[in-house]
PDB file of N, CA and C in Angstrom:
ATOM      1  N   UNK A   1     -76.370  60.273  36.543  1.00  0.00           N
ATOM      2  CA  UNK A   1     -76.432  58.831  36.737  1.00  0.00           C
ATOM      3  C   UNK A   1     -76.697  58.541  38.207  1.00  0.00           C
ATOM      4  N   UNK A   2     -77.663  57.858  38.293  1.00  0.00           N
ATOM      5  CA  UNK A   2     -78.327  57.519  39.468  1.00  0.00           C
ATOM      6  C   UNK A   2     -77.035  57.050  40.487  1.00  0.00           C
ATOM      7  N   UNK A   3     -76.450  55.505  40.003  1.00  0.00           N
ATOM      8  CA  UNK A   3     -75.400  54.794  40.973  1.00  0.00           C
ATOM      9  C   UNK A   3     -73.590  55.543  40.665  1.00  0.00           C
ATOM     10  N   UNK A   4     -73.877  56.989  40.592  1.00  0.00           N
ATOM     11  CA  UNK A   4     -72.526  57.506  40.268  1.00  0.00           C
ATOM     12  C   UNK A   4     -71.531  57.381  41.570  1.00  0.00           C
ATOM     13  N   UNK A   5     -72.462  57.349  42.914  1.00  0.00           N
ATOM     14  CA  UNK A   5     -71.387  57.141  44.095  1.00  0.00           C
ATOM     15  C   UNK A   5     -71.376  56.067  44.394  1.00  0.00           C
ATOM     16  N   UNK A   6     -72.333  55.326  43.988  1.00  0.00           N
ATOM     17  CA  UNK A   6     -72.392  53.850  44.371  1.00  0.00           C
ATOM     18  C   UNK A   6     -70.999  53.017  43.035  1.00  0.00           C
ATOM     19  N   UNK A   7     -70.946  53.337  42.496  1.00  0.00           N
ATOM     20  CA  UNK A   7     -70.211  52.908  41.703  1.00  0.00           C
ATOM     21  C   UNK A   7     -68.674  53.303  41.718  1.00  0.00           C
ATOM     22  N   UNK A   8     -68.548  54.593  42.262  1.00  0.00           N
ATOM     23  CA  UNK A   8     -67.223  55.107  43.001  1.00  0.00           C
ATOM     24  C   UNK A   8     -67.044  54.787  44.344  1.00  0.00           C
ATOM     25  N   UNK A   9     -67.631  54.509  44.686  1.00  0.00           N
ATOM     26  CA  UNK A   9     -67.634  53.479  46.296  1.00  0.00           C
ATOM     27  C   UNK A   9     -66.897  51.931  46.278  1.00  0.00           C
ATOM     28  N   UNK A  10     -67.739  51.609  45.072  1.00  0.00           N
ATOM     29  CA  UNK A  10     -66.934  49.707  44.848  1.00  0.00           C
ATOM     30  C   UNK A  10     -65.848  50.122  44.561  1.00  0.00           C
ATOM     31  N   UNK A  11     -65.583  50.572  43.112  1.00  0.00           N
ATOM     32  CA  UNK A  11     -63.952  50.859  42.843  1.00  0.00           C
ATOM     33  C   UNK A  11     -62.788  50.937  43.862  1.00  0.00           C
ATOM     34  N   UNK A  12     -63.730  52.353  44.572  1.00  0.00           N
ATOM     35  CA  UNK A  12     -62.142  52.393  45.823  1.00  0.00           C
ATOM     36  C   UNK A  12     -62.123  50.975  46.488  1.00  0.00           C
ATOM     37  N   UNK A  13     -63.798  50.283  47.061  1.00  0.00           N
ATOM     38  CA  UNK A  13     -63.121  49.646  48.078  1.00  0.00           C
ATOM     39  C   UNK A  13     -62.574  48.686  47.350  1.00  0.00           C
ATOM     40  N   UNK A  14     -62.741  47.912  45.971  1.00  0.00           N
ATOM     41  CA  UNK A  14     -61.991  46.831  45.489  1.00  0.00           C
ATOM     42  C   UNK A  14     -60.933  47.421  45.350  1.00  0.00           C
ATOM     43  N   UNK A  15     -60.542  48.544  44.864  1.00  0.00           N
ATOM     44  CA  UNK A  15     -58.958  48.632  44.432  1.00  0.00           C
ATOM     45  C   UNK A  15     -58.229  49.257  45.321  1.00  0.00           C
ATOM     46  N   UNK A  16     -59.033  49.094  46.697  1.00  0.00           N
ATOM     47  CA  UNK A  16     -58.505  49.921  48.018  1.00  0.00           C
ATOM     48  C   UNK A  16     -57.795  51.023  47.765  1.00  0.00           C
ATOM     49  N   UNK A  17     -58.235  51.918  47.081  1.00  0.00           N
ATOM     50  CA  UNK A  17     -58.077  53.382  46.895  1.00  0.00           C
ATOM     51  C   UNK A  17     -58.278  54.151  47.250  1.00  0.00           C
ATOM     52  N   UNK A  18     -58.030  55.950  47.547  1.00  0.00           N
ATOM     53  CA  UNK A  18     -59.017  56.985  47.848  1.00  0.00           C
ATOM     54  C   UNK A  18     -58.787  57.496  46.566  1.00  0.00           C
ATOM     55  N   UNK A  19     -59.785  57.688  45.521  1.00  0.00           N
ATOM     56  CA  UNK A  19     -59.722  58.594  44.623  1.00  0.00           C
ATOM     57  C   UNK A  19     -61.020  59.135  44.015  1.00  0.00           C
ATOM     58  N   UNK A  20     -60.763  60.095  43.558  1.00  0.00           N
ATOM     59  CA  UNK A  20     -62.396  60.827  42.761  1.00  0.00           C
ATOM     60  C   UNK A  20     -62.604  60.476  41.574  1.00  0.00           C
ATOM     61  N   UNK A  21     -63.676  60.406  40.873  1.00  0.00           N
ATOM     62  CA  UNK A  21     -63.922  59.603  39.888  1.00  0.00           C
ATOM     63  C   UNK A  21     -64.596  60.704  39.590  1.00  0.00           C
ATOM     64  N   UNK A  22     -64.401  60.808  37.615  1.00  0.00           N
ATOM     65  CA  UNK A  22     -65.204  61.457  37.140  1.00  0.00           C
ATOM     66  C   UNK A  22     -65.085  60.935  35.575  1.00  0.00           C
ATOM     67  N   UNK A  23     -66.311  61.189  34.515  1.00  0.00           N
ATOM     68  CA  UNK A  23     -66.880  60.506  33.455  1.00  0.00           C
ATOM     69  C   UNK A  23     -65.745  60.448  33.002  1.00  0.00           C
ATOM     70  N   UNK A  24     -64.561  60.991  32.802  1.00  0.00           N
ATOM     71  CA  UNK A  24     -63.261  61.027  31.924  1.00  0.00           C
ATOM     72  C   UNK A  24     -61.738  60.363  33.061  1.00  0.00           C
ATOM     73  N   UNK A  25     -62.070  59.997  34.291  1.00  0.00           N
ATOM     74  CA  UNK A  25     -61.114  59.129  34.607  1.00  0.00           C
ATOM     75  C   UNK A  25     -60.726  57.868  33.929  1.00  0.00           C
ATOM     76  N   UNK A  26     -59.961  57.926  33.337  1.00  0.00           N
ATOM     77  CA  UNK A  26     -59.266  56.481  33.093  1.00  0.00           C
ATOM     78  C   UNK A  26     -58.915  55.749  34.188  1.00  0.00           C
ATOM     79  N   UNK A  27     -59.262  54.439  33.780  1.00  0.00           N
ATOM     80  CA  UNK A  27     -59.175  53.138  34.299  1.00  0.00           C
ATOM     81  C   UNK A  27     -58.128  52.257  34.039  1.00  0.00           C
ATOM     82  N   UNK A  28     -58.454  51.435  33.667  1.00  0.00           N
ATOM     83  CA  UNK A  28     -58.072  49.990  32.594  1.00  0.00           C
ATOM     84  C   UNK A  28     -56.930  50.766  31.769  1.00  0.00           C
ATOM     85  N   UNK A  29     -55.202  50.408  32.380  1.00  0.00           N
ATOM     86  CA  UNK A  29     -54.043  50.613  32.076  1.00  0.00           C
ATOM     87  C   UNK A  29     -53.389  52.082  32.593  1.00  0.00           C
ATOM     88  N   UNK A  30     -54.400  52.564  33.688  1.00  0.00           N
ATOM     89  CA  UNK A  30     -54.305  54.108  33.883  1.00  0.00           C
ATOM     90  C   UNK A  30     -54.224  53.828  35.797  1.00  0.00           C
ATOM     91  N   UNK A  31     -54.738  52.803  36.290  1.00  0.00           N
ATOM     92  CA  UNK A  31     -54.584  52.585  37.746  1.00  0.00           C
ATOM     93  C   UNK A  31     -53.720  51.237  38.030  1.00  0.00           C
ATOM     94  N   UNK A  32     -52.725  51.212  38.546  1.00  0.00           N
ATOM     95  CA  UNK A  32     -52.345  50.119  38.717  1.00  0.00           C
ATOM     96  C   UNK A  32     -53.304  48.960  38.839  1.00  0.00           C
ATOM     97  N   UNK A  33     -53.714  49.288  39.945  1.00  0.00           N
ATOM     98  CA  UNK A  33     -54.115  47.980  40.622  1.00  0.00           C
ATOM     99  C   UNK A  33     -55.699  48.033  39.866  1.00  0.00           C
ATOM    100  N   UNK A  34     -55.926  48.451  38.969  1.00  0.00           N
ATOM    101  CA  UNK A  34     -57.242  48.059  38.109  1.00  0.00           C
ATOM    102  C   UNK A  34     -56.733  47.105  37.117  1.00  0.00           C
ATOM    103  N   UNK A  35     -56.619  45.287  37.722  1.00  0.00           N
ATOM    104  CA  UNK A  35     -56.163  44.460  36.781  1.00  0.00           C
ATOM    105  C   UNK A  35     -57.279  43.728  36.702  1.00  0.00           C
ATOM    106  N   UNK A  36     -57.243  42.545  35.931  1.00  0.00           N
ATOM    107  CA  UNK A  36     -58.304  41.729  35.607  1.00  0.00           C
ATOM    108  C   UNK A  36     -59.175  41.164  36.602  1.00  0.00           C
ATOM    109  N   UNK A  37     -58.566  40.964  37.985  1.00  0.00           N
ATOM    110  CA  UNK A  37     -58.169  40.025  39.198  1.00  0.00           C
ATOM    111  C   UNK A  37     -59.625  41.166  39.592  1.00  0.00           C
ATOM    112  N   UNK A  38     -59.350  42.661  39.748  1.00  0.00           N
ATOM    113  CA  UNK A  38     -60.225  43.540  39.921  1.00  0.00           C
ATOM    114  C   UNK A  38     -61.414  43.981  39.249  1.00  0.00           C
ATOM    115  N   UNK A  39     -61.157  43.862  37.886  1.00  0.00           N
ATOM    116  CA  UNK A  39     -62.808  43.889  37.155  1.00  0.00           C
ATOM    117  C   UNK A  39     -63.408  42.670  37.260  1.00  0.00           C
ATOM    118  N   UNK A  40     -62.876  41.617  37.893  1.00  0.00           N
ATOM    119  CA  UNK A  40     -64.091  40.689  38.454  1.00  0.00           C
ATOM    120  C   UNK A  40     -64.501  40.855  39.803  1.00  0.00           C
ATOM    121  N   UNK A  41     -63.676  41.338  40.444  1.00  0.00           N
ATOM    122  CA  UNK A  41     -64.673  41.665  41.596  1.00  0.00           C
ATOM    123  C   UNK A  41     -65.477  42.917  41.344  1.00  0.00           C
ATOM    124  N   UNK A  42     -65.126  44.476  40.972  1.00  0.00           N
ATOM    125  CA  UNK A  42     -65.788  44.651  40.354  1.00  0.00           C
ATOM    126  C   UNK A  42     -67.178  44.201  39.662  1.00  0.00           C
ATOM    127  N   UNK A  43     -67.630  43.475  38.942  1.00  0.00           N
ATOM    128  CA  UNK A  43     -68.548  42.735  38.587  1.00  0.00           C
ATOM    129  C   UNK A  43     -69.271  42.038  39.659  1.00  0.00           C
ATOM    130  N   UNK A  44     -68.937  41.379  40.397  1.00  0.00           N
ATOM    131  CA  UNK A  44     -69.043  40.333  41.382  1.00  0.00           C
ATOM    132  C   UNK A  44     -69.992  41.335  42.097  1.00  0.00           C
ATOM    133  N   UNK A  45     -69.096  42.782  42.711  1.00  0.00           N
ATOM    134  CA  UNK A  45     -69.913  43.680  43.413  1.00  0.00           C
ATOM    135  C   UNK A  45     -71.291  44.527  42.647  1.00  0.00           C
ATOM    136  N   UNK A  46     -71.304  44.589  41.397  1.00  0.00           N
ATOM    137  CA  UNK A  46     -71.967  45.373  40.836  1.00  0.00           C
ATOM    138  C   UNK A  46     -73.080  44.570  40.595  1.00  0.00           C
ATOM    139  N   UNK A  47     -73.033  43.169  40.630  1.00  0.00           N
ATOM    140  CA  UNK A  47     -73.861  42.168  40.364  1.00  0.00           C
ATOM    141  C   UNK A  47     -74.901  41.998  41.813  1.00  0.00           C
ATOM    142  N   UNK A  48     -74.066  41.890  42.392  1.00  0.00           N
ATOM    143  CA  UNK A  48     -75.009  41.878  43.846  1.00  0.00           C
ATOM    144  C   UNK A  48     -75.162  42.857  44.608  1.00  0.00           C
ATOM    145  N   UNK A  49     -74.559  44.446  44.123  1.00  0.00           N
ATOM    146  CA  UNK A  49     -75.667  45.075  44.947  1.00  0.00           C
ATOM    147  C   UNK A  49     -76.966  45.768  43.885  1.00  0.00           C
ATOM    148  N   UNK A  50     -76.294  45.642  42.866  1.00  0.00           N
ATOM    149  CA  UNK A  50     -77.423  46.498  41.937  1.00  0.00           C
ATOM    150  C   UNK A  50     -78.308  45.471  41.120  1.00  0.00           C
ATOM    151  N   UNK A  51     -78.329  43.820  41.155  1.00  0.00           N
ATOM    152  CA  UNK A  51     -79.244  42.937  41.195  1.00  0.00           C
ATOM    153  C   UNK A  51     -79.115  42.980  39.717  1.00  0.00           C
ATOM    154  N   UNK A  52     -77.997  43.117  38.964  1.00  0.00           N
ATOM    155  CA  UNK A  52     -77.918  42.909  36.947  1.00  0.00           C
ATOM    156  C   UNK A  52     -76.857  41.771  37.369  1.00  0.00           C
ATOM    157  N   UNK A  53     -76.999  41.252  35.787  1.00  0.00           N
ATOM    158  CA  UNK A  53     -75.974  40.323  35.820  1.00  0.00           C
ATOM    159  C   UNK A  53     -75.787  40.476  34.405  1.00  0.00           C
ATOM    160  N   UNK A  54     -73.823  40.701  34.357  1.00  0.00           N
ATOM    161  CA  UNK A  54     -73.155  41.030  33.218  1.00  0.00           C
ATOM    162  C   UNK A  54     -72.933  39.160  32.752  1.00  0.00           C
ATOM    163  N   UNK A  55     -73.223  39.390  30.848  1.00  0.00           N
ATOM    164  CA  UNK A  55     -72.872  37.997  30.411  1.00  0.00           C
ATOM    165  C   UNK A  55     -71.426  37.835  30.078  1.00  0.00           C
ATOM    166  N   UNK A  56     -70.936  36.984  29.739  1.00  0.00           N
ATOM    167  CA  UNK A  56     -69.268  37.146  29.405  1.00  0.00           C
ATOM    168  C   UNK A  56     -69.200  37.799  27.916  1.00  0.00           C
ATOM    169  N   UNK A  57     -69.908  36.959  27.319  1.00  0.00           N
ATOM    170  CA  UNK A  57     -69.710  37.804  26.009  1.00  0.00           C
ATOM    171  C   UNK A  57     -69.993  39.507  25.393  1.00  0.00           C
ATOM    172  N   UNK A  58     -70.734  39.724  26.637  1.00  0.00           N
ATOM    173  CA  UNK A  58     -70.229  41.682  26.516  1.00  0.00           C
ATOM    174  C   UNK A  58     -69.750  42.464  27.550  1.00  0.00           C
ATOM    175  N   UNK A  59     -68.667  41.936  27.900  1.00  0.00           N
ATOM    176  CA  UNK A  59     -67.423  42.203  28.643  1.00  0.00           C
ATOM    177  C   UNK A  59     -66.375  42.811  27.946  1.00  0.00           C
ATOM    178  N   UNK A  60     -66.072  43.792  27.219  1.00  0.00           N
ATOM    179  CA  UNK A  60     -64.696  44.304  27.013  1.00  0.00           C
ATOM    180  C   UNK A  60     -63.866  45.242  27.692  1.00  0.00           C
ATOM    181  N   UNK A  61     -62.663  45.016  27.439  1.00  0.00           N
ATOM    182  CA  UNK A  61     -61.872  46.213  27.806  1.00  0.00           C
ATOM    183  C   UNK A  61     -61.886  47.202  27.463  1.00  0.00           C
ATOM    184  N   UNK A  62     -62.434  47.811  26.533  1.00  0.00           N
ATOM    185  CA  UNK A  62     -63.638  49.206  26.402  1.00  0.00           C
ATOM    186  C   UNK A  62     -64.054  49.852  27.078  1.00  0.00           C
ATOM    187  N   UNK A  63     -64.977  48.618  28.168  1.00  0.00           N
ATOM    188  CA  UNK A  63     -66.335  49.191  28.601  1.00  0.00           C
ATOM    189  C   UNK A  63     -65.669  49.590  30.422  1.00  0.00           C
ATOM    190  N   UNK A  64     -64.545  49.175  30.522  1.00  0.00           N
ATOM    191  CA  UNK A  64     -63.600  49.659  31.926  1.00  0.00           C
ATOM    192  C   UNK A  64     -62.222  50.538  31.049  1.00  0.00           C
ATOM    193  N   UNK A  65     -62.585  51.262  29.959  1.00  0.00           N
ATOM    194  CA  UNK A  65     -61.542  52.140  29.742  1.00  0.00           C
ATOM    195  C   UNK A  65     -61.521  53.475  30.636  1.00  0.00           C
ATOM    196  N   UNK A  66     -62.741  54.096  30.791  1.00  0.00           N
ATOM    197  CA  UNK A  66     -62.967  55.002  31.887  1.00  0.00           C
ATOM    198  C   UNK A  66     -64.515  54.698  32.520  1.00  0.00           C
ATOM    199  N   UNK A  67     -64.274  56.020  33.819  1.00  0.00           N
ATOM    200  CA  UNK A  67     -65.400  55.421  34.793  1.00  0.00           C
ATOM    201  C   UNK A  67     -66.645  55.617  33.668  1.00  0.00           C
ATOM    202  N   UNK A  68     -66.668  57.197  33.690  1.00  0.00           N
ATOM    203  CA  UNK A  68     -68.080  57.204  32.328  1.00  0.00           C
ATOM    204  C   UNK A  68     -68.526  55.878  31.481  1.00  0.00           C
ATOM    205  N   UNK A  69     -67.263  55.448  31.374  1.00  0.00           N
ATOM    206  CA  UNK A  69     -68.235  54.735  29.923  1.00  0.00           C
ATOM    207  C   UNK A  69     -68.765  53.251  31.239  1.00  0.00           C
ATOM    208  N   UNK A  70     -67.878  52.439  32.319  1.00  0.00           N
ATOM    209  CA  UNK A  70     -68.236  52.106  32.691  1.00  0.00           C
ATOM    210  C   UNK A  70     -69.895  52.127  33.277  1.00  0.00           C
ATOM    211  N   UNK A  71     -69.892  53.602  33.599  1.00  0.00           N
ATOM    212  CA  UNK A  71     -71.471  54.469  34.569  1.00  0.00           C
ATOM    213  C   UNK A  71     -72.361  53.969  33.102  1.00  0.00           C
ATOM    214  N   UNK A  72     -72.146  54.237  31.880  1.00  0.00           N
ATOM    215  CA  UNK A  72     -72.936  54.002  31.265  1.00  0.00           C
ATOM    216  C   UNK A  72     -73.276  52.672  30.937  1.00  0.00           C
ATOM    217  N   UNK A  73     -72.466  51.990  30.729  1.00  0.00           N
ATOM    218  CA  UNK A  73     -72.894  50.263  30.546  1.00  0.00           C
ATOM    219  C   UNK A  73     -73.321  50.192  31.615  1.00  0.00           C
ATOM    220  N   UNK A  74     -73.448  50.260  32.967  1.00  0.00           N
ATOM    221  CA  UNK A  74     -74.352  50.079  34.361  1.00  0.00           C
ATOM    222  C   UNK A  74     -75.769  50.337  34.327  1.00  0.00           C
ATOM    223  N   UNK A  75     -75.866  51.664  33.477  1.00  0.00           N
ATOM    224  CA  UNK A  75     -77.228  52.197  33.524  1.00  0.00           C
ATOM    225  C   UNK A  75     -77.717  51.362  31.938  1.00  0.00           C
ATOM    226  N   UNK A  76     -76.722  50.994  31.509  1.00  0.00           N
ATOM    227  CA  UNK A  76     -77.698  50.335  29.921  1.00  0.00           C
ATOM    228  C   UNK A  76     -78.428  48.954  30.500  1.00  0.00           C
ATOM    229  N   UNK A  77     -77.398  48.401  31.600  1.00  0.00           N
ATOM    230  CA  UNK A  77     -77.853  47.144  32.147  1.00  0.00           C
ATOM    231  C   UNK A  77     -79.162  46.858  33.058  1.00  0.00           C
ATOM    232  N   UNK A  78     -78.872  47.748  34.053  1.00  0.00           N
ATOM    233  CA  UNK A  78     -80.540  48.576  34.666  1.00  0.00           C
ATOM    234  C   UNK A  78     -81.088  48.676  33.743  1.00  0.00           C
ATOM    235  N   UNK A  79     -81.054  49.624  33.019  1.00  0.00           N
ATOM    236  CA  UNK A  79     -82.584  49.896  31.738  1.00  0.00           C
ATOM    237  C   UNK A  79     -83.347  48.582  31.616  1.00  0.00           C
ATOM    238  N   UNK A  80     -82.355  47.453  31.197  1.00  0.00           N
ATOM    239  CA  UNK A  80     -82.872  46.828  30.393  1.00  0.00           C
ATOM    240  C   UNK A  80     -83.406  45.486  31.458  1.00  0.00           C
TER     241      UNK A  80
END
């Protein structure tokens, strides 16, 4: 995946973290401070540096269960 550090880059700095990310890190109920407050900035950042824009209605808590599946809804959004 192309934005795999770019995408482990926002995380830490929104959730002011140091941590390594890999396709099977859990997220969403697995990091504290990965609360709602944070998958919008999250978004916010992913929106303006990588130029997609997520709609509300395919937003789940799914798709921030781990980084992987996150990396992949990123790159489904690019594709398209």
């Amino acid at each position: 995946m192309p934005n795999h550090q770019l995408l482990a880059d926002i995380l830490r700095t929104v959730l002011q973290i140091e941590k390594d990310f890999s396709a099977d890190t859990a997220l969403l109920g697995a990091i504290p401070e990965f609360d709602s407050m944070a998958i919008i900035a999250v978004i916010t950042e992913l929106e303006d540096q990588l130029g997609i824009e997520f709609d509300d209605d395919e937003i789940s808590a799914e798709i921030f269960e781990t980084f992987g599946g996150l990396a992949e809804f990123v790159s489904q959004k690019q594709a398209a």
